[in-house]
C-alpha atoms as a PDB file:
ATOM      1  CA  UNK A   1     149.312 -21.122-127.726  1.00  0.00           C
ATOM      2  CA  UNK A   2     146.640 -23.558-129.059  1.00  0.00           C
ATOM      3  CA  UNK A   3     147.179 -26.312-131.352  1.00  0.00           C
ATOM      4  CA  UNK A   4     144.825 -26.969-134.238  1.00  0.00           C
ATOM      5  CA  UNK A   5     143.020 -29.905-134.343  1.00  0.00           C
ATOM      6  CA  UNK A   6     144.315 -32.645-136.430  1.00  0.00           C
ATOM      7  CA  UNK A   7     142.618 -33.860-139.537  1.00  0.00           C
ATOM      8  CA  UNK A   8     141.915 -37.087-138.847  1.00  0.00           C
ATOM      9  CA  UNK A   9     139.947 -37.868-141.731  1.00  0.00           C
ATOM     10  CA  UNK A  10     142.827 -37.276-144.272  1.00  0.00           C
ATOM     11  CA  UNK A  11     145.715 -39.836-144.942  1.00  0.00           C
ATOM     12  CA  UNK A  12     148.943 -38.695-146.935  1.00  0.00           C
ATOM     13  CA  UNK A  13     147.502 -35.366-147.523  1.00  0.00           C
ATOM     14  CA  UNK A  14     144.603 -37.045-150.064  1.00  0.00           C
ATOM     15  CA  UNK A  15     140.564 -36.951-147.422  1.00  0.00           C
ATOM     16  CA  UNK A  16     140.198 -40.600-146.577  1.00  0.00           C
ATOM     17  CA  UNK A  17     136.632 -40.399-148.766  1.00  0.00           C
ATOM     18  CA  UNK A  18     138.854 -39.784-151.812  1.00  0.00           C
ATOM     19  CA  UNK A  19     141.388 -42.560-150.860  1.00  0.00           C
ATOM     20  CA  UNK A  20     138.478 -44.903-150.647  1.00  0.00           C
ATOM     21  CA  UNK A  21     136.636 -43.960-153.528  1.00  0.00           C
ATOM     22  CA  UNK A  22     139.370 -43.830-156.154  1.00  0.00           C
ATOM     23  CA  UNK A  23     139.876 -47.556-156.466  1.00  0.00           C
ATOM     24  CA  UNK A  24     136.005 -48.082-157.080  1.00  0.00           C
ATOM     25  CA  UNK A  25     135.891 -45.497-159.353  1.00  0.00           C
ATOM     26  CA  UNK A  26     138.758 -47.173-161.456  1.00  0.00           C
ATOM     27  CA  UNK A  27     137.499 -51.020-160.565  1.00  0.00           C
ATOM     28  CA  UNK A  28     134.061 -50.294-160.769  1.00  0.00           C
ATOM     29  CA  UNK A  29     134.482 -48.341-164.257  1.00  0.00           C
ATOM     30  CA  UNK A  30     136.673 -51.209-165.869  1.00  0.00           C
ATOM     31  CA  UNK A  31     134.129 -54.149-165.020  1.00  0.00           C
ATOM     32  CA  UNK A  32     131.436 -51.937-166.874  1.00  0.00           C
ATOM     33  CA  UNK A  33     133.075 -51.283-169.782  1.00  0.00           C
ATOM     34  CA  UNK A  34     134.455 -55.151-169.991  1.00  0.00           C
ATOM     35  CA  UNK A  35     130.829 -55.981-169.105  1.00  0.00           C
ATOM     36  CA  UNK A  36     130.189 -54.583-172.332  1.00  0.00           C
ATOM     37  CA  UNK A  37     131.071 -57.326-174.345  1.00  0.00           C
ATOM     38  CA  UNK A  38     128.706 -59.086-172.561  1.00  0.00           C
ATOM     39  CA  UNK A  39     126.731 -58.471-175.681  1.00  0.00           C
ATOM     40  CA  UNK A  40     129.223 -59.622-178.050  1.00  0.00           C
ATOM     41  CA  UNK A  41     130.507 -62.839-177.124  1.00  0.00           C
ATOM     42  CA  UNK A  42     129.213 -66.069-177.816  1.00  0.00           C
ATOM     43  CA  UNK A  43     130.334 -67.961-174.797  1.00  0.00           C
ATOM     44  CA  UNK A  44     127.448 -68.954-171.818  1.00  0.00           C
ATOM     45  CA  UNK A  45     130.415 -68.998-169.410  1.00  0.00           C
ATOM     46  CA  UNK A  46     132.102 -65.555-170.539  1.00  0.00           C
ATOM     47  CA  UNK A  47     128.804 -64.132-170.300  1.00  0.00           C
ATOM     48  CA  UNK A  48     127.764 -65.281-166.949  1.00  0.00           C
ATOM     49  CA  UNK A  49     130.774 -63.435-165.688  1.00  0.00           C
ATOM     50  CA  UNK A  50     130.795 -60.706-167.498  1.00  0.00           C
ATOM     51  CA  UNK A  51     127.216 -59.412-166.967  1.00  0.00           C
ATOM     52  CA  UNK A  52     128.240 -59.496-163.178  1.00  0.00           C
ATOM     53  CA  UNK A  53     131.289 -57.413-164.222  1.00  0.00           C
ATOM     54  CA  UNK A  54     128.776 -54.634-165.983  1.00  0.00           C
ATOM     55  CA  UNK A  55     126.562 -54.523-162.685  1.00  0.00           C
ATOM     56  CA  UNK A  56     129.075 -54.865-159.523  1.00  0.00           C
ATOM     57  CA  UNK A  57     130.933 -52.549-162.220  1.00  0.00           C
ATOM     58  CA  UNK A  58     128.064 -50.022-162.135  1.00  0.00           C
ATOM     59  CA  UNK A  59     126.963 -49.943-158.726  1.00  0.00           C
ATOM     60  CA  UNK A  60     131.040 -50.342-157.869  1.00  0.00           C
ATOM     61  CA  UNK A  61     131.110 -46.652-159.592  1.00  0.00           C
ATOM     62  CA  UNK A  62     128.610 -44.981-158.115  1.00  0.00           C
ATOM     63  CA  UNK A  63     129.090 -45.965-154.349  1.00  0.00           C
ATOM     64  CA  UNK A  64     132.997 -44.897-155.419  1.00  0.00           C
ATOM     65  CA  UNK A  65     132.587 -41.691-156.469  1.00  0.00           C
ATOM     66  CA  UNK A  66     129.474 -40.954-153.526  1.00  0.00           C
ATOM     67  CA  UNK A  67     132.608 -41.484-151.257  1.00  0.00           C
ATOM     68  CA  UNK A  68     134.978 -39.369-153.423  1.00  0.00           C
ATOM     69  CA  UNK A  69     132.823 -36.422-153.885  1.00  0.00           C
ATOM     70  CA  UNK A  70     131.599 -36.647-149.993  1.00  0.00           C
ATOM     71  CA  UNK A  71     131.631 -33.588-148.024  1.00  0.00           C
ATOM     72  CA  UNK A  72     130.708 -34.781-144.746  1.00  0.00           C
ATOM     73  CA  UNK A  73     133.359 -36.371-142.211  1.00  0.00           C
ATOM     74  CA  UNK A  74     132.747 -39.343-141.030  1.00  0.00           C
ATOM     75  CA  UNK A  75     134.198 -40.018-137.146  1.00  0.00           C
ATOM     76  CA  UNK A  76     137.083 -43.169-137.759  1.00  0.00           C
ATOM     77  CA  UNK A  77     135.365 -45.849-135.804  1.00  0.00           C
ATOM     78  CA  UNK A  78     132.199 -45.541-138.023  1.00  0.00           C
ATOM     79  CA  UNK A  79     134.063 -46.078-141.030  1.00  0.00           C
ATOM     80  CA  UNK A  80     135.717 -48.915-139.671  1.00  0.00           C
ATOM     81  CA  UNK A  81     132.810 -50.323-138.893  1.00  0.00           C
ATOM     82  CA  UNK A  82     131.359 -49.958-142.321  1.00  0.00           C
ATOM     83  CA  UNK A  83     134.673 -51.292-143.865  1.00  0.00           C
ATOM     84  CA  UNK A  84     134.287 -54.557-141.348  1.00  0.00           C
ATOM     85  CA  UNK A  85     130.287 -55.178-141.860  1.00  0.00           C
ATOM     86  CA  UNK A  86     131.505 -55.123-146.054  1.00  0.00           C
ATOM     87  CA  UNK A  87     134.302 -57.536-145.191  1.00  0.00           C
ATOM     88  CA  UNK A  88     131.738 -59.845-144.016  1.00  0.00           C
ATOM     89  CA  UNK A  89     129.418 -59.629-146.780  1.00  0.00           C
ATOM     90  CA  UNK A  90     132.122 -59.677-149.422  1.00  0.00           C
ATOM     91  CA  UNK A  91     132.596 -63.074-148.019  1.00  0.00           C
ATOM     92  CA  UNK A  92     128.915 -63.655-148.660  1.00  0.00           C
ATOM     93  CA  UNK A  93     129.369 -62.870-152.016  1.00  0.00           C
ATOM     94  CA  UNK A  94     131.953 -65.293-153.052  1.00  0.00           C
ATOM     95  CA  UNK A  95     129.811 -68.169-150.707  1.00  0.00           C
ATOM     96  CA  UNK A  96     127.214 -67.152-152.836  1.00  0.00           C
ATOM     97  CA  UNK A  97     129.398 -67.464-156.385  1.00  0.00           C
ATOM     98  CA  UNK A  98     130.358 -70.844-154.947  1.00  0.00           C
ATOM     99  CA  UNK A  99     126.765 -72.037-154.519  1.00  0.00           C
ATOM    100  CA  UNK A 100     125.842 -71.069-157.694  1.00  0.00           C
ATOM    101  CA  UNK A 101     129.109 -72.892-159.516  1.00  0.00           C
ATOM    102  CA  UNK A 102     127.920 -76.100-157.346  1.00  0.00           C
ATOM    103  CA  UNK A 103     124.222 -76.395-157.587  1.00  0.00           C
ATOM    104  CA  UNK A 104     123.959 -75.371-161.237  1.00  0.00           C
ATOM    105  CA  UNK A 105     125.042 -78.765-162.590  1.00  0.00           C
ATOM    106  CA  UNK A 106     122.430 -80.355-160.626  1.00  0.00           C
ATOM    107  CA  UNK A 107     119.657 -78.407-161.710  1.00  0.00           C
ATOM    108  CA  UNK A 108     119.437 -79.895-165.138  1.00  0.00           C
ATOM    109  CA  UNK A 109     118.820 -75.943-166.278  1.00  0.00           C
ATOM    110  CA  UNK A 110     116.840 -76.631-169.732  1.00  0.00           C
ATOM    111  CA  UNK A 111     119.123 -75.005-172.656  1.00  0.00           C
ATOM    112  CA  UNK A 112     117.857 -71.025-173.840  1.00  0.00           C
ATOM    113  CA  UNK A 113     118.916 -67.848-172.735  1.00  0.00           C
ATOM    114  CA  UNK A 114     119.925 -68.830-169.341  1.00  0.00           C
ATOM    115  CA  UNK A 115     121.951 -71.903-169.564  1.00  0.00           C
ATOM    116  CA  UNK A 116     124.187 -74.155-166.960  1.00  0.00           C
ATOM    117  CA  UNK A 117     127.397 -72.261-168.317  1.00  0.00           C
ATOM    118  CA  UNK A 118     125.884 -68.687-167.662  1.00  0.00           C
ATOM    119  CA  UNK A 119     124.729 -69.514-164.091  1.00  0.00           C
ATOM    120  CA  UNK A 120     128.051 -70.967-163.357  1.00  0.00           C
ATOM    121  CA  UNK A 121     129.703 -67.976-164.765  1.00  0.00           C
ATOM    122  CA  UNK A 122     127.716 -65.450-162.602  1.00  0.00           C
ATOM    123  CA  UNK A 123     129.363 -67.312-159.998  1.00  0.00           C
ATOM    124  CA  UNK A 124     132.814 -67.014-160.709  1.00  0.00           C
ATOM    125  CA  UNK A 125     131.928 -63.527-161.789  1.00  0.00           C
ATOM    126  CA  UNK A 126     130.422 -62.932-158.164  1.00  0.00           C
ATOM    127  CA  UNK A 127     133.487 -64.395-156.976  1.00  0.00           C
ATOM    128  CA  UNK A 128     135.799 -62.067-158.555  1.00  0.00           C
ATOM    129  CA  UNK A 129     133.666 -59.041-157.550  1.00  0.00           C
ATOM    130  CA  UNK A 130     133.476 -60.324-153.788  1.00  0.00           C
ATOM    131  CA  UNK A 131     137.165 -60.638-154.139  1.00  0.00           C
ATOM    132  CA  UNK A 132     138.034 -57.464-155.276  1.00  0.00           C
ATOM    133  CA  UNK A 133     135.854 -55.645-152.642  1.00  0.00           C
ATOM    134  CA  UNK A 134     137.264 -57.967-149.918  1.00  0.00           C
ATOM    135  CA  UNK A 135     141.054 -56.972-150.448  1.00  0.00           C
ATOM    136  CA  UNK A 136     139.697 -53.355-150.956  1.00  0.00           C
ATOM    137  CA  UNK A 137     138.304 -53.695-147.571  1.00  0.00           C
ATOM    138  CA  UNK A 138     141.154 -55.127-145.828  1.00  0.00           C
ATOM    139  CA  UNK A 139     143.695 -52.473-147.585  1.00  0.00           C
ATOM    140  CA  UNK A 140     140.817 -49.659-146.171  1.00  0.00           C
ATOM    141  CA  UNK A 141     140.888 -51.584-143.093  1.00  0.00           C
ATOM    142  CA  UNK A 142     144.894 -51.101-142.022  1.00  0.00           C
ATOM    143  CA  UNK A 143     144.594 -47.270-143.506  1.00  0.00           C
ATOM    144  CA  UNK A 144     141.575 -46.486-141.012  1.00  0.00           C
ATOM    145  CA  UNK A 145     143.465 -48.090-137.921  1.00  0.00           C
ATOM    146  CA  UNK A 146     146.557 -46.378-138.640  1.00  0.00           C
ATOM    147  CA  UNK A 147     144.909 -43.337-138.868  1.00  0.00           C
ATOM    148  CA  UNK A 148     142.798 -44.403-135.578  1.00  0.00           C
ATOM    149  CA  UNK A 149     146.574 -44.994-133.968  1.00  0.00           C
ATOM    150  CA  UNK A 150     148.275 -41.721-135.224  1.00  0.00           C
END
């Protein structure tokens, strides 16, 4: 008698799309609606950081819920790939949020809309986005290889 063919693209029962999704979906969803108050407060630094919240939060969202609704199965070593070219560039990110937190002062940024504080807050707000997606990533990463290994 023949076996079926293992699913290989579902962990725990839940398709590895959906497992991968739901935590942009619920990140992604919470930085845009705290990136609303972007609009409210008066701080340069608070803003800085959270009109990065409202955009990663936005695009964080929609790549999310692309890979929950997906249909098509992706073969495991592709995805790992994916997950280990957006470890790398996570890690760009925050280099990049550091940059901007260490150059700013320099600049002598005249003051109006876009101030020292704001610039150095996009940073640390890039830095907490970068962050988030980099320990997404690795948690992605060990579910993909011990699917790979079952």
């Amino acid at each position: 008698m023949e076996q079926e063919p293992q699913d290989t693209t579902k962990t725990e029962g839940k398709p590895l799309g959906k497992k991968i999704g739901l935590p942009l979906i619920v990140w992604g969803t919470a930085n845009a609606v705290a990136g609303i108050f972007f609009f409210l407060v008066p701080m340069d630094i608070l803003k800085g950081i959270l009109i990065q919240a409202l955009f990663w939060g936005a695009i964080d969202a929609i790549i999310g819920l692309a890979a929950y609704l997906g249909k098509k199965e992706t073969p495991l070593e592709k995805v790992m790939k994916s997950l280990k070219v957006n470890g790398v560039l996570d890690i760009g990110y925050m280099v990049i949020g550091v940059v901007l937190m260490a150059v700013t002062p320099v600049l002598d940024l005249p003051q109006g809309d876009i101030t020292a504080n704001y610039v150095i807050g996009s940073g640390i707000g890039i830095i907490i986005q970068g962050a988030f997606l980099l320990l997404a990533d690795i948690h992605h990463i060990h579910i993909v290889k011990e699917m790979m290994q079952a």
